[in-house]
Protein backbone atom coordinates (compact mmCIF):
# COMPACT_ATOMS: atom_id res chain seq x y z
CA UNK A 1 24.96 6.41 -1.33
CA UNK A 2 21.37 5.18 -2.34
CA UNK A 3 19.71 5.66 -5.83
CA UNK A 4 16.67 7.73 -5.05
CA UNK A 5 13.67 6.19 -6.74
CA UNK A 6 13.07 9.89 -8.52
CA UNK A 7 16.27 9.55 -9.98
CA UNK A 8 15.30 6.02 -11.61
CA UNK A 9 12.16 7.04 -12.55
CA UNK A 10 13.32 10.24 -14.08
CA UNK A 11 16.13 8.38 -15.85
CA UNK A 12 13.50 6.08 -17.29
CA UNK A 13 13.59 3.08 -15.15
CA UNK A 14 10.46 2.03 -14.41
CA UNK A 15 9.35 1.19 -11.13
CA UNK A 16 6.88 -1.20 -9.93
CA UNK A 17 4.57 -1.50 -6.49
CA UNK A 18 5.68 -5.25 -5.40
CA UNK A 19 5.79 -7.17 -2.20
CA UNK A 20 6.69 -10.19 -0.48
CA UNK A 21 4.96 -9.40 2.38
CA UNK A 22 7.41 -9.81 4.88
CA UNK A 23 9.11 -6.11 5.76
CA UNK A 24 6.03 -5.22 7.70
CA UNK A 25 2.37 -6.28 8.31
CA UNK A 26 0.05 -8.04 5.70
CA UNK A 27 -1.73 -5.28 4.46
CA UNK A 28 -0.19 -2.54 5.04
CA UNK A 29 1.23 -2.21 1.13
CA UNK A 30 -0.61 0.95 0.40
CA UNK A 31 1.40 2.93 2.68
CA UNK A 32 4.32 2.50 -0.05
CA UNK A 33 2.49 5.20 -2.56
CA UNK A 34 3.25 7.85 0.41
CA UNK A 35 6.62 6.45 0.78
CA UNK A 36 7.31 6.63 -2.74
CA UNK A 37 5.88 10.43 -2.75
CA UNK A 38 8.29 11.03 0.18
CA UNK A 39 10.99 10.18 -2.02
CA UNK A 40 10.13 12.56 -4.48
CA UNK A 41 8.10 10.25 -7.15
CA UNK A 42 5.14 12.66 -8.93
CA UNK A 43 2.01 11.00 -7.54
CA UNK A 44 0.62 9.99 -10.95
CA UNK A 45 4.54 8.22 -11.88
CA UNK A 46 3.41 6.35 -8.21
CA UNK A 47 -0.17 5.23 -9.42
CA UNK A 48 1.38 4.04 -12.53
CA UNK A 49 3.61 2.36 -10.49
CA UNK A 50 0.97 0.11 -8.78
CA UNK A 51 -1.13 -0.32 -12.48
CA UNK A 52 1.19 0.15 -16.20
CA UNK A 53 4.23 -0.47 -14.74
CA UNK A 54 3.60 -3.42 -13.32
CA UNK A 55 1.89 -5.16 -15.53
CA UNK A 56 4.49 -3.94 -18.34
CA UNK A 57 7.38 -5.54 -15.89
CA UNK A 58 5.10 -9.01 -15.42
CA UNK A 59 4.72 -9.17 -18.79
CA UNK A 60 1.01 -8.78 -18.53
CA UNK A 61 -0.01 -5.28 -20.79
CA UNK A 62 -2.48 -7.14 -22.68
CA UNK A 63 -4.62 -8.32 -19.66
CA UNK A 64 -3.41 -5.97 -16.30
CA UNK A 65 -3.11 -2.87 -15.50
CA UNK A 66 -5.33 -0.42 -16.77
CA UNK A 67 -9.50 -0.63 -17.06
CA UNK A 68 -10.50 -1.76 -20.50
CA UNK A 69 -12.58 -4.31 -21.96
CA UNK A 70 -11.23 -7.24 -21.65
CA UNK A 71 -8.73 -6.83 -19.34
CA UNK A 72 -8.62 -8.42 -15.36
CA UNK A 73 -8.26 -6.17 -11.92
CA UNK A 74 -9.67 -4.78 -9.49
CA UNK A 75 -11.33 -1.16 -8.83
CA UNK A 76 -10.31 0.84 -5.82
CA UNK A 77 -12.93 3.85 -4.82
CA UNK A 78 -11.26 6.51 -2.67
CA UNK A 79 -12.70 9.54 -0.89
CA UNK A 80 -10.95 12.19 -3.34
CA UNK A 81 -7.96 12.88 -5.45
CA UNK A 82 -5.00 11.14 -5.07
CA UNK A 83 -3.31 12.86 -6.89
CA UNK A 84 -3.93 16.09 -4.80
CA UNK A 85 -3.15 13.57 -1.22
CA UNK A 86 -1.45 10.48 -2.13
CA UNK A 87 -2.43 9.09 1.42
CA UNK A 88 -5.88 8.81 0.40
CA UNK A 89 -4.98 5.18 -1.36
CA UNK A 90 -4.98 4.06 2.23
CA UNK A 91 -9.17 4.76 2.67
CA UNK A 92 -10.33 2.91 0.78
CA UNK A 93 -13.94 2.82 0.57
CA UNK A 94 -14.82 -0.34 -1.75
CA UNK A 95 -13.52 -2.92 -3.93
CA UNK A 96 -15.02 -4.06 -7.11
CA UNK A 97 -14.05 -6.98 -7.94
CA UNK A 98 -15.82 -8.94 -11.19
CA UNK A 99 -18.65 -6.07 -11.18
CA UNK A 100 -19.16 -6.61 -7.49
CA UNK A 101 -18.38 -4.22 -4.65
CA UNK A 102 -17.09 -4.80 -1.66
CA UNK A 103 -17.37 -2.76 1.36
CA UNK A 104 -14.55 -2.93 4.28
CA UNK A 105 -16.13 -6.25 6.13
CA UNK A 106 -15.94 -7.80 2.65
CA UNK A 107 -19.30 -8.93 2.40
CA UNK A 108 -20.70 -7.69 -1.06
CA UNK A 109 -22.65 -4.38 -0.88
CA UNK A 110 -26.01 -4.79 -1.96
């Protein structure tokens, strides 16, 4: 029988968002925080999933994974809480990347 990710993450294993882009369409990535909510992961373990964790497991704290001075990524803006609807990380509304946003066409928004 399969580990259920809850069971990792509540036994302290950390879990990280990750892809190789092959088990289904380029993307198509964000539908993994619903997935991971499906199988029982507290939304905010999920987002930490995609942000701290990862950058913990790449070796990367000091530069990734959380917005500080200083430190490299990208800003997601969705239309509420996702911690109240997890699905929500699949609207996204803009990227800011380098203090630049990004609408869907990404063209910058002026």
């Amino acid at each position: 029988m399969p580990v259920r990710p809850v069971t990792l993450a509540l036994a302290g294993v950390k879990i990280a968002f990750g892809t190789d882009a092959a088990v289904y369409p380029h993307g198509q990535n964000a539908k993994e925080f619903k997935y991971m909510v499906d199988a029982g992961m507290p939304p905010m373990y999920v987002l930490q999933a995609a942000t701290t964790h990862a950058a913990e497991l790449l070796h990367q704290s000091g530069k990734l994974g959380q917005l500080a001075p200083g430190f490299v990524g990208d800003v997601v803006a969705v239309p509420g809480d996702p911690l109240q609807d997890i699905t929500l990380m699949q609207r996204v509304n803009f990227v800011m990347k380098d203090g630049v946003v990004y609408k869907q066409d990404g063209e910058a928004a002026r």
